[in-house]
C-alpha atoms as a PDB file:
ATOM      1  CA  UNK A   1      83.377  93.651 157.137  1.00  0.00           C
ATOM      2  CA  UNK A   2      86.896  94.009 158.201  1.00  0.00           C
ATOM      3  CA  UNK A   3      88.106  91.543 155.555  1.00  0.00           C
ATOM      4  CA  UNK A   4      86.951  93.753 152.758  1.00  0.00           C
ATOM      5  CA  UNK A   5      89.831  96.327 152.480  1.00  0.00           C
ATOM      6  CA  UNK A   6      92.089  93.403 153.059  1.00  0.00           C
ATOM      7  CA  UNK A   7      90.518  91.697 150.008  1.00  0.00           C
ATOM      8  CA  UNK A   8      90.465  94.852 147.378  1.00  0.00           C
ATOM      9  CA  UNK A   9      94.292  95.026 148.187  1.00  0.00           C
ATOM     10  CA  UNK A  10      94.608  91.568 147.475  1.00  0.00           C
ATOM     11  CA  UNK A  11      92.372  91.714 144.264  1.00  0.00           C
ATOM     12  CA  UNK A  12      94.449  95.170 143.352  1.00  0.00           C
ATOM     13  CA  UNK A  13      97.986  93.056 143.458  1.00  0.00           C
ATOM     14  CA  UNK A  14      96.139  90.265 141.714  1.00  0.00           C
ATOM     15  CA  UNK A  15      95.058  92.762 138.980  1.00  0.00           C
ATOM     16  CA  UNK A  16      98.353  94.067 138.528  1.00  0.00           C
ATOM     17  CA  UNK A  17     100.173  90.580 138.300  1.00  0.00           C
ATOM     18  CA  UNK A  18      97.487  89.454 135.641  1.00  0.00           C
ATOM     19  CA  UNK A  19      98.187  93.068 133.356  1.00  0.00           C
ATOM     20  CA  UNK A  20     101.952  92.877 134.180  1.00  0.00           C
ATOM     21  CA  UNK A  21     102.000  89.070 133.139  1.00  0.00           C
ATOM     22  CA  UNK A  22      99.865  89.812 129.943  1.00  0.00           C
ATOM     23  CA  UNK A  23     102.090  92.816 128.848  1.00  0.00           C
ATOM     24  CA  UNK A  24     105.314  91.112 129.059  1.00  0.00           C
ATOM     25  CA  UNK A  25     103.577  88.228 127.228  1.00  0.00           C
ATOM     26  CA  UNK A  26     102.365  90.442 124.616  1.00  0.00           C
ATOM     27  CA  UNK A  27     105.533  92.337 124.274  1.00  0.00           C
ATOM     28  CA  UNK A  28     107.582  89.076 123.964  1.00  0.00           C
ATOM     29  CA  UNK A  29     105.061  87.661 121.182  1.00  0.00           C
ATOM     30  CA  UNK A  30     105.673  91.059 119.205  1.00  0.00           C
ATOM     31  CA  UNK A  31     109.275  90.638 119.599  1.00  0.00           C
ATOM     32  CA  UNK A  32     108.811  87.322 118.055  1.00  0.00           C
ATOM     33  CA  UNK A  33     107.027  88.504 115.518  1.00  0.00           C
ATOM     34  CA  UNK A  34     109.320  91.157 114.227  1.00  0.00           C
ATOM     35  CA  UNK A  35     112.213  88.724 114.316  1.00  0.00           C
ATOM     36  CA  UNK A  36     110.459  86.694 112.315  1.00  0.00           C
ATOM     37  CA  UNK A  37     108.806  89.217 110.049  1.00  0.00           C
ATOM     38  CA  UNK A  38     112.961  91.044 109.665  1.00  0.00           C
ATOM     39  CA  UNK A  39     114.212  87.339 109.368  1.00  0.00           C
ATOM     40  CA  UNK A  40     112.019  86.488 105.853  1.00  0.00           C
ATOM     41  CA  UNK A  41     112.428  90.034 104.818  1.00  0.00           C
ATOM     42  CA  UNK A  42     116.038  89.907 104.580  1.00  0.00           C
ATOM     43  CA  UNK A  43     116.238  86.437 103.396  1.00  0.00           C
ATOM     44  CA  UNK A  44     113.482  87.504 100.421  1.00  0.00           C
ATOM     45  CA  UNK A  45     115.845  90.589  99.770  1.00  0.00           C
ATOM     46  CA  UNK A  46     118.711  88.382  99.332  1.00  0.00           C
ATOM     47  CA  UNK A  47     116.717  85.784  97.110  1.00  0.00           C
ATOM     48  CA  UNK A  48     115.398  89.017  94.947  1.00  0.00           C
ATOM     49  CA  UNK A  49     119.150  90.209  94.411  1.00  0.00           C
ATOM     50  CA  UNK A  50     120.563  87.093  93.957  1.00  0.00           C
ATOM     51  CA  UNK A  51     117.938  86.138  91.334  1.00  0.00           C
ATOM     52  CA  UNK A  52     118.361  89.653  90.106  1.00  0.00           C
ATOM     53  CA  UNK A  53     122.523  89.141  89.465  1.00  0.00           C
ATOM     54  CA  UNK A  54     121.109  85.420  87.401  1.00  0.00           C
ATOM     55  CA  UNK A  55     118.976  87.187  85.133  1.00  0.00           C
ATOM     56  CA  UNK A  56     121.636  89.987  84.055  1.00  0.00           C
ATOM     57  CA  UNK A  57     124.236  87.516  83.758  1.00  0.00           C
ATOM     58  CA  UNK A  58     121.794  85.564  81.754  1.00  0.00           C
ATOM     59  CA  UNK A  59     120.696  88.279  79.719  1.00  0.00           C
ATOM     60  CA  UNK A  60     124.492  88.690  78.798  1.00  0.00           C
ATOM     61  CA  UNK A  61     124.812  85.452  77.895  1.00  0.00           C
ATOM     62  CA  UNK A  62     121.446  85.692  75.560  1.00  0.00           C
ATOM     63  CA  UNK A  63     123.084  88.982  74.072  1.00  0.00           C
ATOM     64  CA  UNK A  64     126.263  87.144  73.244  1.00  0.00           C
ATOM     65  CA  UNK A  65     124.454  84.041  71.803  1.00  0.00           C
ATOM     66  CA  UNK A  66     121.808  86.460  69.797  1.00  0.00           C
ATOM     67  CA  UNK A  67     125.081  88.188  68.562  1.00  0.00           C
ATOM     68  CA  UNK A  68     126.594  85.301  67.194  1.00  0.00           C
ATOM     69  CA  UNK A  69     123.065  84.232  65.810  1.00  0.00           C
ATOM     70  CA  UNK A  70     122.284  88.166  64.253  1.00  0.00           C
ATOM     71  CA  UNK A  71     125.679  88.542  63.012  1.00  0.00           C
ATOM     72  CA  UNK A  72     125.011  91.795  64.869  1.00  0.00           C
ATOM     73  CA  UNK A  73     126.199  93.112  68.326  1.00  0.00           C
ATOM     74  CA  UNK A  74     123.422  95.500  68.290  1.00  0.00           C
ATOM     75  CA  UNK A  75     120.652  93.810  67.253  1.00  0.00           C
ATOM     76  CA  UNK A  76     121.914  90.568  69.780  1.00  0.00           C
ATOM     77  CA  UNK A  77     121.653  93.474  72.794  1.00  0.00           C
ATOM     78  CA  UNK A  78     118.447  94.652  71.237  1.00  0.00           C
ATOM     79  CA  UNK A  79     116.521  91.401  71.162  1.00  0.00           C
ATOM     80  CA  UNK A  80     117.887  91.014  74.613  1.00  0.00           C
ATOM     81  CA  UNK A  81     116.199  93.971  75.395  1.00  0.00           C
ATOM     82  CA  UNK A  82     112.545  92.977  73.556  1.00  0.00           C
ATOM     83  CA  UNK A  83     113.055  90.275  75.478  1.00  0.00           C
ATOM     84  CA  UNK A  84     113.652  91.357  79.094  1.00  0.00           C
ATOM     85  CA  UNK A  85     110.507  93.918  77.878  1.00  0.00           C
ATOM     86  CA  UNK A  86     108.005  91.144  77.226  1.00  0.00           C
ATOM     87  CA  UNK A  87     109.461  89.451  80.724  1.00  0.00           C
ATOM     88  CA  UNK A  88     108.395  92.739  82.269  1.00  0.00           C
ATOM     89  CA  UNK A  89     105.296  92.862  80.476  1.00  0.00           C
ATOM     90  CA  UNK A  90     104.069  89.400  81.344  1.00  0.00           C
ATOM     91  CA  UNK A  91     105.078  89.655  85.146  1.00  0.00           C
ATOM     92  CA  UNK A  92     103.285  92.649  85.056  1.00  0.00           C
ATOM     93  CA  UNK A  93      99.965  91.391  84.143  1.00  0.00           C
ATOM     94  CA  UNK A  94     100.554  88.257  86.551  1.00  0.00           C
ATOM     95  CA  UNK A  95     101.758  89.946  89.194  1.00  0.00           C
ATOM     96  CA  UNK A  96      98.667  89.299  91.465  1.00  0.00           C
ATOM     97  CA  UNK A  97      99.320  85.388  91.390  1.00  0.00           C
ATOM     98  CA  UNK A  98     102.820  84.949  90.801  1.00  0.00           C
ATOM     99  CA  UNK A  99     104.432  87.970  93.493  1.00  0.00           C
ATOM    100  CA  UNK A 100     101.785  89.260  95.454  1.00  0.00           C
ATOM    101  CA  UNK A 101      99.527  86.477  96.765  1.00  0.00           C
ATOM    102  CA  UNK A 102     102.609  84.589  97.697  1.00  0.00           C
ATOM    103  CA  UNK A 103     104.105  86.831  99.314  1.00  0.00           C
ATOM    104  CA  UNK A 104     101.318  88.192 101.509  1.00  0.00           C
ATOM    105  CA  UNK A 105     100.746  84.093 102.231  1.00  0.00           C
ATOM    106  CA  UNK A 106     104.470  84.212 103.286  1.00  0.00           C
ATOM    107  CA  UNK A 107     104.102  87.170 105.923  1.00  0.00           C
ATOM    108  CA  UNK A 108     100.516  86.202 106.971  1.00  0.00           C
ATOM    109  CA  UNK A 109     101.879  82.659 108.064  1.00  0.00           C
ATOM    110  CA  UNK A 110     104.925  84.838 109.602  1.00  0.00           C
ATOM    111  CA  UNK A 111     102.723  86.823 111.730  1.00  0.00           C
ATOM    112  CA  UNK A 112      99.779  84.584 112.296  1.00  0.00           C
ATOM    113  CA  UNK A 113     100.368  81.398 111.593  1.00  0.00           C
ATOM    114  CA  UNK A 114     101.081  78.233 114.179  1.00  0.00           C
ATOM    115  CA  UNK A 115     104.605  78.079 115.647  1.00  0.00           C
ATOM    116  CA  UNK A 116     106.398  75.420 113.635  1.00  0.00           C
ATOM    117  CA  UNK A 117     108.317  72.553 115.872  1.00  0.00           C
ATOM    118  CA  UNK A 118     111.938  72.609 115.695  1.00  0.00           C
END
């Protein structure tokens, strides 16, 4: 019977080490995460504006070539425009497969998928 306040104190520090260890671990695999979540968000960012700076110097190019093809400035930077309109049209209506499912399989293997070997 004496042993028994000894042993809740014991079981009390035991208790604490066991929450204390399981916080930091949980706080540490958050941090992880986040890094990892900012990490692919900036580098998708950069693709995006990158591929963003391509398709306005290509649509340039297109108007200039159209130009020369119209015999028409305007109507070269029009059907550039018709153009980059039925781009926006078509990602529109396959935006589900071609932007959205990839990119939530992108952050879902961010956040929950296995740690890749290095």
């Amino acid at each position: 019977m004496e042993n028994i306040p000894e042993q809740f104190a014991q079981l009390k520090e035991l208790l604490t080490e066991y929450f204390d260890s399981n916080l930091d671990y949980y706080k540490f695999s958050a941090f992880e995460k986040l890094i990892r979540f900012t990490v692919a968000l900036c580098l998708t960012s950069l693709f995006f504006l990158l591929a963003m700076f391509a398709l306005l110097f290509f649509g340039f190019g297109t108007a200039v070539w159209l130009t020369d093809i119209l015999k028409s400035e305007i109507l070269g930077y029009v059907a550039t425009g018709v153009l980059f309109l039925i781009l926006i049209g078509l990602i529109y209506l396959l935006k589900s497969p071609l932007i959205e499912r990839p990119l939530i399989r992108l952050f879902y293997k961010i956040l929950y998928g296995q740690k890749q070997q290095d």
